[in-house]
N, C-alpha and C. Protein backbone atom coordinates (compact mmCIF):
# COMPACT_ATOMS: atom_id res chain seq x y z
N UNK A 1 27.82 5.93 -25.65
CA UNK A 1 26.49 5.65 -25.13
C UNK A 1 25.49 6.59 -25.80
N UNK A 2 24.30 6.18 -26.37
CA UNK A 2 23.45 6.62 -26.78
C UNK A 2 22.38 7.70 -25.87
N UNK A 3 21.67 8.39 -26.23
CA UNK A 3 21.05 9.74 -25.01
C UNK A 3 20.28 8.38 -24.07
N UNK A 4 19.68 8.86 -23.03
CA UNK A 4 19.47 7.97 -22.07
C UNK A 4 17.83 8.69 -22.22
N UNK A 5 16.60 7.48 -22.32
CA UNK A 5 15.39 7.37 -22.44
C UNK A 5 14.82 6.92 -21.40
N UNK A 6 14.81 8.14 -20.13
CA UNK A 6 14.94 7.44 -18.72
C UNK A 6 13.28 6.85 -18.13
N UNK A 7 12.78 5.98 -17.81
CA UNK A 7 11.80 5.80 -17.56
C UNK A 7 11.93 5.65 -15.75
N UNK A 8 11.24 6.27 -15.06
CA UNK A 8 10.98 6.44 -13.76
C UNK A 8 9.88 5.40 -12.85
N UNK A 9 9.84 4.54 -12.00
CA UNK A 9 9.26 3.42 -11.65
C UNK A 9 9.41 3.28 -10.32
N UNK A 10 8.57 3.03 -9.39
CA UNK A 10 8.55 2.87 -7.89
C UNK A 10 8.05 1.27 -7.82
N UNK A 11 8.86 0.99 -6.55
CA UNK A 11 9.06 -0.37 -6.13
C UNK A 11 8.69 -1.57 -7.19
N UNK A 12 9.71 -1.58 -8.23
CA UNK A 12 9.31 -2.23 -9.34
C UNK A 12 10.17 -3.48 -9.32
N UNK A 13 11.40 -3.02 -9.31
CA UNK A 13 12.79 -3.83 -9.28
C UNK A 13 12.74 -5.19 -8.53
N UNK A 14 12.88 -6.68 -8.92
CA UNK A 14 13.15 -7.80 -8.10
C UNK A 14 13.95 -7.39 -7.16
N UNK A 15 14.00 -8.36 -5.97
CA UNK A 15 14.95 -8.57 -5.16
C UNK A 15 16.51 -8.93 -5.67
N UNK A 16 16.40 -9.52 -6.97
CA UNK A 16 17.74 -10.23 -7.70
C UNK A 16 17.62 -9.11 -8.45
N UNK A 17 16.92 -8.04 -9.13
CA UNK A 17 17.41 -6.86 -10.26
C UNK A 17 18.31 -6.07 -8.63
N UNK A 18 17.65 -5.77 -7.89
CA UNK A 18 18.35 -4.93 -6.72
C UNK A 18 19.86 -5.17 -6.65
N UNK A 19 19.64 -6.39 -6.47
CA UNK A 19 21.38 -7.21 -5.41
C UNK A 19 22.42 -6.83 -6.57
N UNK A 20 21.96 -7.33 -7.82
CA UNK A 20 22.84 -6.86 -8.94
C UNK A 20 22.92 -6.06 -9.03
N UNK A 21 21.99 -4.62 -8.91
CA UNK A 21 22.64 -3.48 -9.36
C UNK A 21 23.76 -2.79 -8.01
N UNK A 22 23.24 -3.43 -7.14
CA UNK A 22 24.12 -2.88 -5.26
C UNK A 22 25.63 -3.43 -5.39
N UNK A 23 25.24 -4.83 -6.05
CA UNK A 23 26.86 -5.47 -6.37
C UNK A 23 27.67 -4.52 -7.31
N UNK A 24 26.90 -4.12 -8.40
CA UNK A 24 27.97 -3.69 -9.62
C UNK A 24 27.92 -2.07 -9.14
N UNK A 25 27.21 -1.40 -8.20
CA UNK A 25 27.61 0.22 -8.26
C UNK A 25 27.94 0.35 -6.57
N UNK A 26 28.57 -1.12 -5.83
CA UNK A 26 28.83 -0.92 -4.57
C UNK A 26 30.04 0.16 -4.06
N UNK A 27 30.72 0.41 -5.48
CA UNK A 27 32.50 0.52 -5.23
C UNK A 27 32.04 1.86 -5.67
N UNK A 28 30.92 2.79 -6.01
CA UNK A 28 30.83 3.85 -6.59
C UNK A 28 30.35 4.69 -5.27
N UNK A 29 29.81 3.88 -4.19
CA UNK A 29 29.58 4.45 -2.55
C UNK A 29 31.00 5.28 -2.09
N UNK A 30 30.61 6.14 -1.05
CA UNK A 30 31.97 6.57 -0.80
C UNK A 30 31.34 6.23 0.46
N UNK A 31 32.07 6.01 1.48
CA UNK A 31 32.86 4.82 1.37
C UNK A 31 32.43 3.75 0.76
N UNK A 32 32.89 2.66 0.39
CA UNK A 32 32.62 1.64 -0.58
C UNK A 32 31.11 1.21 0.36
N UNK A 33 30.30 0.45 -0.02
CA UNK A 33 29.07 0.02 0.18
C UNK A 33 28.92 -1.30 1.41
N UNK A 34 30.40 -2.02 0.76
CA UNK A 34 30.42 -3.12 1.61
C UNK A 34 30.96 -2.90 2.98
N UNK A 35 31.72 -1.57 3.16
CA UNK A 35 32.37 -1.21 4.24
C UNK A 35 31.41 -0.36 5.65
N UNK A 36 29.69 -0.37 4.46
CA UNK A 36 29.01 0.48 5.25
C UNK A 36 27.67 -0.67 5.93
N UNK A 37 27.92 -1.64 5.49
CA UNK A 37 26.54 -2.52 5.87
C UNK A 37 27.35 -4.14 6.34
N UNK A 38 26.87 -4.59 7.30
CA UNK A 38 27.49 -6.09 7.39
C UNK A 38 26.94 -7.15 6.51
N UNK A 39 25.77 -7.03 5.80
CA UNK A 39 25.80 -7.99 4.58
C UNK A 39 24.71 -7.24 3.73
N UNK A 40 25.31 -7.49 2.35
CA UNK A 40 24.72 -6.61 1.14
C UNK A 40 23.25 -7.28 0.87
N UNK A 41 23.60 -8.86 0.78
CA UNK A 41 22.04 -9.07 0.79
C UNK A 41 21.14 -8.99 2.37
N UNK A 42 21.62 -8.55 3.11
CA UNK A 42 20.27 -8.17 4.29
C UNK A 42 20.14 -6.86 3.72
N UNK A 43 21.08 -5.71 3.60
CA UNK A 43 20.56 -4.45 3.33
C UNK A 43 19.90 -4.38 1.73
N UNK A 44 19.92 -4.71 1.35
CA UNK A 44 19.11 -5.55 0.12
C UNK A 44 17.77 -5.76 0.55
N UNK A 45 17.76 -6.82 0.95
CA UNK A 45 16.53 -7.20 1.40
C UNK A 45 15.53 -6.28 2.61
N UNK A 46 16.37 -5.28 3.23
CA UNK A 46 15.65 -4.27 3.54
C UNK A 46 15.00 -3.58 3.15
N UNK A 47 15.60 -3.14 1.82
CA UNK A 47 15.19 -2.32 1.16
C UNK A 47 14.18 -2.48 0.32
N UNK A 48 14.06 -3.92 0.07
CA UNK A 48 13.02 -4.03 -1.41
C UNK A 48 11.63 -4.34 -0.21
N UNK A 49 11.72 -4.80 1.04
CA UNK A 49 10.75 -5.18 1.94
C UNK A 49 10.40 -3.84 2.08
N UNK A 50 10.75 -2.85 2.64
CA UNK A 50 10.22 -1.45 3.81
C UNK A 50 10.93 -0.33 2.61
N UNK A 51 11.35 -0.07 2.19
CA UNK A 51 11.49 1.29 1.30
C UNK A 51 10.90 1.47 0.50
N UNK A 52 10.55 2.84 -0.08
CA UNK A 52 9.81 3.29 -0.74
C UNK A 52 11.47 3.54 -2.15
N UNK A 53 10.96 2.57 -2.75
CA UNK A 53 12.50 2.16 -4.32
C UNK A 53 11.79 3.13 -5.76
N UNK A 54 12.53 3.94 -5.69
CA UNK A 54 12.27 5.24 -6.90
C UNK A 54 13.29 4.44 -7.58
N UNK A 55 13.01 4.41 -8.83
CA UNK A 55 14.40 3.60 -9.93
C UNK A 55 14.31 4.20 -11.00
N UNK A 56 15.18 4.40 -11.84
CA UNK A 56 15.40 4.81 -12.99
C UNK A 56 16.20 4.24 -13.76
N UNK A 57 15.21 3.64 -14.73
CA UNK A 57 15.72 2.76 -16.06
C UNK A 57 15.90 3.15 -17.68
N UNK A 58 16.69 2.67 -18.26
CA UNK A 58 17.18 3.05 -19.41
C UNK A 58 16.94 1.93 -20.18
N UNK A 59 16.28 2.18 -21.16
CA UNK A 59 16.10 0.64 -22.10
C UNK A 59 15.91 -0.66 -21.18
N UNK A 60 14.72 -0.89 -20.28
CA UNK A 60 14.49 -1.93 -19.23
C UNK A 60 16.08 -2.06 -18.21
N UNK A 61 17.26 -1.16 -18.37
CA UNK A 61 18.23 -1.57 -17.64
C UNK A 61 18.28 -0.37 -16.50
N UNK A 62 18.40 -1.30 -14.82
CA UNK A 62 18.48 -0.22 -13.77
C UNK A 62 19.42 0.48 -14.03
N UNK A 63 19.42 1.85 -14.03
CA UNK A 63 20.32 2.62 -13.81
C UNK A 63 20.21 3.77 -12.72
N UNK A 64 19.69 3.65 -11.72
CA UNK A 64 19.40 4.67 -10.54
C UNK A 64 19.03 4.46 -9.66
N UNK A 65 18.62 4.59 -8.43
CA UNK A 65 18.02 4.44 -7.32
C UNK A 65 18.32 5.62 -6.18
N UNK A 66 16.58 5.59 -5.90
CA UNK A 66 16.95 6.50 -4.42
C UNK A 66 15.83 5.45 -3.24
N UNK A 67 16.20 5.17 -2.33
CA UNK A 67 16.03 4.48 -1.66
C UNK A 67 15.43 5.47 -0.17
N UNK A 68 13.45 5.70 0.13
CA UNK A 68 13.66 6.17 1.55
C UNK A 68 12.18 5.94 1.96
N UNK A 69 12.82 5.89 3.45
CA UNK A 69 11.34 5.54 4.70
C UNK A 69 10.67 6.65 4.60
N UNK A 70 9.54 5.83 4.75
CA UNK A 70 8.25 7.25 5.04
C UNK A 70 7.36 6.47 6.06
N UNK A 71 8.45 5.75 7.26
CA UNK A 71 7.13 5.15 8.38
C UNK A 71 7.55 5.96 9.82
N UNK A 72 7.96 6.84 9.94
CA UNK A 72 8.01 7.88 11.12
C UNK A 72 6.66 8.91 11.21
N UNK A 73 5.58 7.87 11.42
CA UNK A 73 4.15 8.76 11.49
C UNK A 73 4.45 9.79 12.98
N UNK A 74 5.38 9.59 13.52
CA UNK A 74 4.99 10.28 15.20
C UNK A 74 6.15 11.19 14.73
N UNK A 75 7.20 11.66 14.19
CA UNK A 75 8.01 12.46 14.25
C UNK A 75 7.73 13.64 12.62
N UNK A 76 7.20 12.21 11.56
CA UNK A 76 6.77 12.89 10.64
C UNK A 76 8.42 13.28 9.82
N UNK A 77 9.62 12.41 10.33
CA UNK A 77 10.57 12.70 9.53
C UNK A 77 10.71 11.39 8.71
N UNK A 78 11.13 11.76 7.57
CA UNK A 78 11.66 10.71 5.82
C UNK A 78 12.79 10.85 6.10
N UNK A 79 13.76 9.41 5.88
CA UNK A 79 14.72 9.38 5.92
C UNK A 79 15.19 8.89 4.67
N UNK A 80 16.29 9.42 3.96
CA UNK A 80 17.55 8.42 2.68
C UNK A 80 18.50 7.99 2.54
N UNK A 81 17.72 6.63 2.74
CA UNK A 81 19.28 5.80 2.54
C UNK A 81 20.08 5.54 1.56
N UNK A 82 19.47 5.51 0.66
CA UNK A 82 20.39 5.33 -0.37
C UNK A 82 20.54 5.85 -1.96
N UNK A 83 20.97 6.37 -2.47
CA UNK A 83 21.08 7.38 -3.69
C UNK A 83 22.18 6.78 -4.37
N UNK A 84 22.15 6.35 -5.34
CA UNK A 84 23.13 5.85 -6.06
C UNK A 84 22.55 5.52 -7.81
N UNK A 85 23.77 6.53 -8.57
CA UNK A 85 23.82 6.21 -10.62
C UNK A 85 24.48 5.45 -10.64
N UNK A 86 24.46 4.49 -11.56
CA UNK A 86 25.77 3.68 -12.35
C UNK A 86 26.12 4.87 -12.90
N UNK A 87 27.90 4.22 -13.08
CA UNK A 87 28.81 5.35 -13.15
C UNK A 87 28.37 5.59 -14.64
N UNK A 88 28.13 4.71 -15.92
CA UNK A 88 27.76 5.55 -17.39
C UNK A 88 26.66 6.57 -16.69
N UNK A 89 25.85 6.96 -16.24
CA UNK A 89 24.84 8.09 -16.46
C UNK A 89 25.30 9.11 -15.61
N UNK A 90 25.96 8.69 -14.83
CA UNK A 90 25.90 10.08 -13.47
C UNK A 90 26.73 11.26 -14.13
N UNK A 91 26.27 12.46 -13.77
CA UNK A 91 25.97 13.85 -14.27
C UNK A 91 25.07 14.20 -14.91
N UNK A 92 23.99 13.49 -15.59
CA UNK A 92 22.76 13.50 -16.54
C UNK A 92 21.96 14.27 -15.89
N UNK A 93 21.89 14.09 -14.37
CA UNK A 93 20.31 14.73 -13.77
C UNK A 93 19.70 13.96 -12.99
N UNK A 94 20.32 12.61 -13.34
CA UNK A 94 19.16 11.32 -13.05
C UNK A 94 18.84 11.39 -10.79
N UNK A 95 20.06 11.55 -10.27
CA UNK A 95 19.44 11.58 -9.43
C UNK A 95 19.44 13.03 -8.55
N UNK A 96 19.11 13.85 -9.21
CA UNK A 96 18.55 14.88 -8.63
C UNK A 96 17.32 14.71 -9.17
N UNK A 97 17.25 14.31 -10.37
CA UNK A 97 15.21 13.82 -10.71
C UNK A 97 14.70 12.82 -9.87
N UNK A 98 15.33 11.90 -9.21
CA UNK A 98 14.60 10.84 -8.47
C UNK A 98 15.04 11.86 -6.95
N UNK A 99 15.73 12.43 -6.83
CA UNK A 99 15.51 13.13 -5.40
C UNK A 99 14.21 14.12 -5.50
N UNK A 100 14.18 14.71 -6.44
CA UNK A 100 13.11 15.93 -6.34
C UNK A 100 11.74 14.62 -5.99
N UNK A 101 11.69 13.61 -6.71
CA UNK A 101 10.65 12.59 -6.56
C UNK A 101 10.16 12.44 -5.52
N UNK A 102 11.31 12.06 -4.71
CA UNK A 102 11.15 11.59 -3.39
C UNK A 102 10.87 12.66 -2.38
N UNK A 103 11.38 14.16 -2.68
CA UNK A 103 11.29 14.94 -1.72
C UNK A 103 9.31 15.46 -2.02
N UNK A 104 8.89 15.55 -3.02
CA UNK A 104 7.94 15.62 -3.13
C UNK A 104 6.75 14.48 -2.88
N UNK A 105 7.12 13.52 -2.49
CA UNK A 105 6.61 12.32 -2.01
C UNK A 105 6.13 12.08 -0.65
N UNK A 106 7.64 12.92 0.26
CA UNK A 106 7.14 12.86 1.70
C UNK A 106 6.53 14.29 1.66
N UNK A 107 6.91 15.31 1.11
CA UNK A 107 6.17 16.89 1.43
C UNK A 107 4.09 16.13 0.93
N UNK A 108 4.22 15.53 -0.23
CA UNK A 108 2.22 14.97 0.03
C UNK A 108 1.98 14.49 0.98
N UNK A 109 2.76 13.42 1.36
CA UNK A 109 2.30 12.90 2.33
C UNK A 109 2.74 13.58 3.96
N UNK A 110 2.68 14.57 3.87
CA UNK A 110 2.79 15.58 4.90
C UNK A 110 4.03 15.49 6.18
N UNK A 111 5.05 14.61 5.76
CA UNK A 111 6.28 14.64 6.19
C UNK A 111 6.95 15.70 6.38
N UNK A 112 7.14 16.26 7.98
CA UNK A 112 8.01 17.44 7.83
C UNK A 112 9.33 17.49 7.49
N UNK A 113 10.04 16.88 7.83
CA UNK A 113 11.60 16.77 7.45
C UNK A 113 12.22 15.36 6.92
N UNK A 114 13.15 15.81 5.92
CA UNK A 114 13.53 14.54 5.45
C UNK A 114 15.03 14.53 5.77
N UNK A 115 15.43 13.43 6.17
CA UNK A 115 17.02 13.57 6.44
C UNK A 115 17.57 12.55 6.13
N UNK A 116 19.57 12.71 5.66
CA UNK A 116 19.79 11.54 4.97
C UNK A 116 21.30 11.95 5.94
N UNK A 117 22.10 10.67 5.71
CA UNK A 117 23.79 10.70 6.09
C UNK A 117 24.12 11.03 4.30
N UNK A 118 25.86 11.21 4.37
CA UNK A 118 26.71 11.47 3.53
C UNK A 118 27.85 11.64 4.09
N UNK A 119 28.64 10.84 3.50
CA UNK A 119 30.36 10.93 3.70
C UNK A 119 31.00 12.44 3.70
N UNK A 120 31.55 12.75 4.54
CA UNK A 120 32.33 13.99 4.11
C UNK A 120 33.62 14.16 2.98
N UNK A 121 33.65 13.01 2.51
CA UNK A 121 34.54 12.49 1.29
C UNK A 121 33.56 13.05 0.22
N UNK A 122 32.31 12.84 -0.02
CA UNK A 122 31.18 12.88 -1.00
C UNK A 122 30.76 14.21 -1.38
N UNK A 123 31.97 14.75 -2.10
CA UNK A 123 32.21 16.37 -2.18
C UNK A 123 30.88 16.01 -3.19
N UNK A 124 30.73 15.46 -4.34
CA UNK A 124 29.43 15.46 -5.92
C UNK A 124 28.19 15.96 -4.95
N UNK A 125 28.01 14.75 -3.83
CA UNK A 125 26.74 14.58 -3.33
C UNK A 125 26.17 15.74 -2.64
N UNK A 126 27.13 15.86 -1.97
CA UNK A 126 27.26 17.07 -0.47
C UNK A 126 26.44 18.49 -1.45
N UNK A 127 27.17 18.69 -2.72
CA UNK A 127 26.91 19.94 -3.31
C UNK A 127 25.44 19.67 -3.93
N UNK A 128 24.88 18.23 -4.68
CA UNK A 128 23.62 17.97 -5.23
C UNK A 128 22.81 18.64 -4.13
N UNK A 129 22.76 17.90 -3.10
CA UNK A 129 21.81 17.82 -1.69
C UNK A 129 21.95 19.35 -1.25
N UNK A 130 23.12 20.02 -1.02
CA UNK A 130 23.04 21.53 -0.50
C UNK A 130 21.85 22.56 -2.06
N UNK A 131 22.23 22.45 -2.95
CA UNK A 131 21.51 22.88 -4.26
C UNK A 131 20.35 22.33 -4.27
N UNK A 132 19.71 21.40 -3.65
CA UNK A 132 18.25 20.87 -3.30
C UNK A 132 17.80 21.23 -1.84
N UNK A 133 18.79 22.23 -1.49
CA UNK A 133 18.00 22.78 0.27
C UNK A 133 18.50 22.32 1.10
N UNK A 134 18.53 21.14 1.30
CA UNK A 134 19.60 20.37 2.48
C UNK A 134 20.40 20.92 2.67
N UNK A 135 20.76 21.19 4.23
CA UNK A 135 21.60 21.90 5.19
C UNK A 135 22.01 20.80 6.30
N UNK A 136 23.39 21.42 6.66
CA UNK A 136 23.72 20.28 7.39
C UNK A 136 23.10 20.36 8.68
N UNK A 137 23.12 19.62 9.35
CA UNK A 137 22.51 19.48 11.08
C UNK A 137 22.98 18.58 11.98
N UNK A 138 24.39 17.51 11.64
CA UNK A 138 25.24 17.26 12.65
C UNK A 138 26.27 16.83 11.91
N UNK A 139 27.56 17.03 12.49
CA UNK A 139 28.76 16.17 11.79
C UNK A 139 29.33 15.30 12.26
N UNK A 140 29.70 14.30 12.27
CA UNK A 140 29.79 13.32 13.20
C UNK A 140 31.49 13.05 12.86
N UNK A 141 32.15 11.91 12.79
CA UNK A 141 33.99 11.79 12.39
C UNK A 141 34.11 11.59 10.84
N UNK A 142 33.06 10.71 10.53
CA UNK A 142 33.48 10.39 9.00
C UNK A 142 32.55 10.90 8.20
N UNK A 143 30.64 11.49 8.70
CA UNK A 143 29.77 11.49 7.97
C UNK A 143 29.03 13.08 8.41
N UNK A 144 28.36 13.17 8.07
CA UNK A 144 27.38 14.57 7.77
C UNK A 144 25.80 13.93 8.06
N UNK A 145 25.10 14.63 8.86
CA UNK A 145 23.82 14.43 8.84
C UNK A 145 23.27 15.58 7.69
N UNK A 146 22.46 15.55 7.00
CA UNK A 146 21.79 16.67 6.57
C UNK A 146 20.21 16.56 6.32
N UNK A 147 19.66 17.61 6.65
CA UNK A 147 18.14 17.61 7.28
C UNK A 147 17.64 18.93 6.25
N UNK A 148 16.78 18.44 5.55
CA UNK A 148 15.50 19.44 4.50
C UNK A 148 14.45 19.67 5.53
């Protein structure tokens, strides 16, 4: 693979660029993707409706996503749902650059805390997110809350 010429883009992606990229990097979720939502195209279609979609593309091809709410005006907390590289790029940076994005997104818009789940399987992630400040704040049987 050639160096990666990442171009950075908010809510850009079709509804059909989305589904394809959720289909082909579903199995790269820990736990798998399909095991976490009852249908890929509703959580799909959530997402391209109400999330704020940070993407990162390589030669017009998706290769990234961080996926998060910024409509908790009364609590003032951002939540992330979803963070996910295709497996060619991941270790590059790519989504700790679309996290710093996003974390600086809700800190303008004056969001006090941002919080996301993570598998306790998701040793990569667990360590990205702790090295970006995130601390944990509940553990539940299978998952980790963690709160910036």
């Amino acid at each position: 693979m050639r160096s990666a010429v990442l171009v950075i883009k908010q809510n850009s992606a079709s509804f059909e660029e989305l589904l394809r990229f959720y289909e082909e990097t579903t199995s790269l979720f820990i736990p798998n993707l399909y095991e976490l939502v009852e249908s890929l195209n509703d959580y799909v279609d959530k997402l391209h409706k109400n999330a704020i979609l940070l993407e990162a593309y390589n030669d017009n091809t998706l290769v990234g996503i961080v996926a998060m709410y910024l409509n908790d005006y009364k609590t003032k907390i951002a939540f992330i749902s979803s963070v996910i590289v295709s497996a060619e790029y991941q270790g590059k940076g790519i989504a700790k650059s679309l996290l710093e994005s996003v974390i600086e997104m809700a800190v303008s818009k004056r969001f006090l805390k941002i919080k996301l789940e993570v598998s306790k399987e998701n040793a990569k992630a667990i360590k990205l997110y702790n090295k970006l400040g995130f601390e944990n704040s509940k553990n539940g049987e299978d998952a980790m809350e963690l709160i910036l």
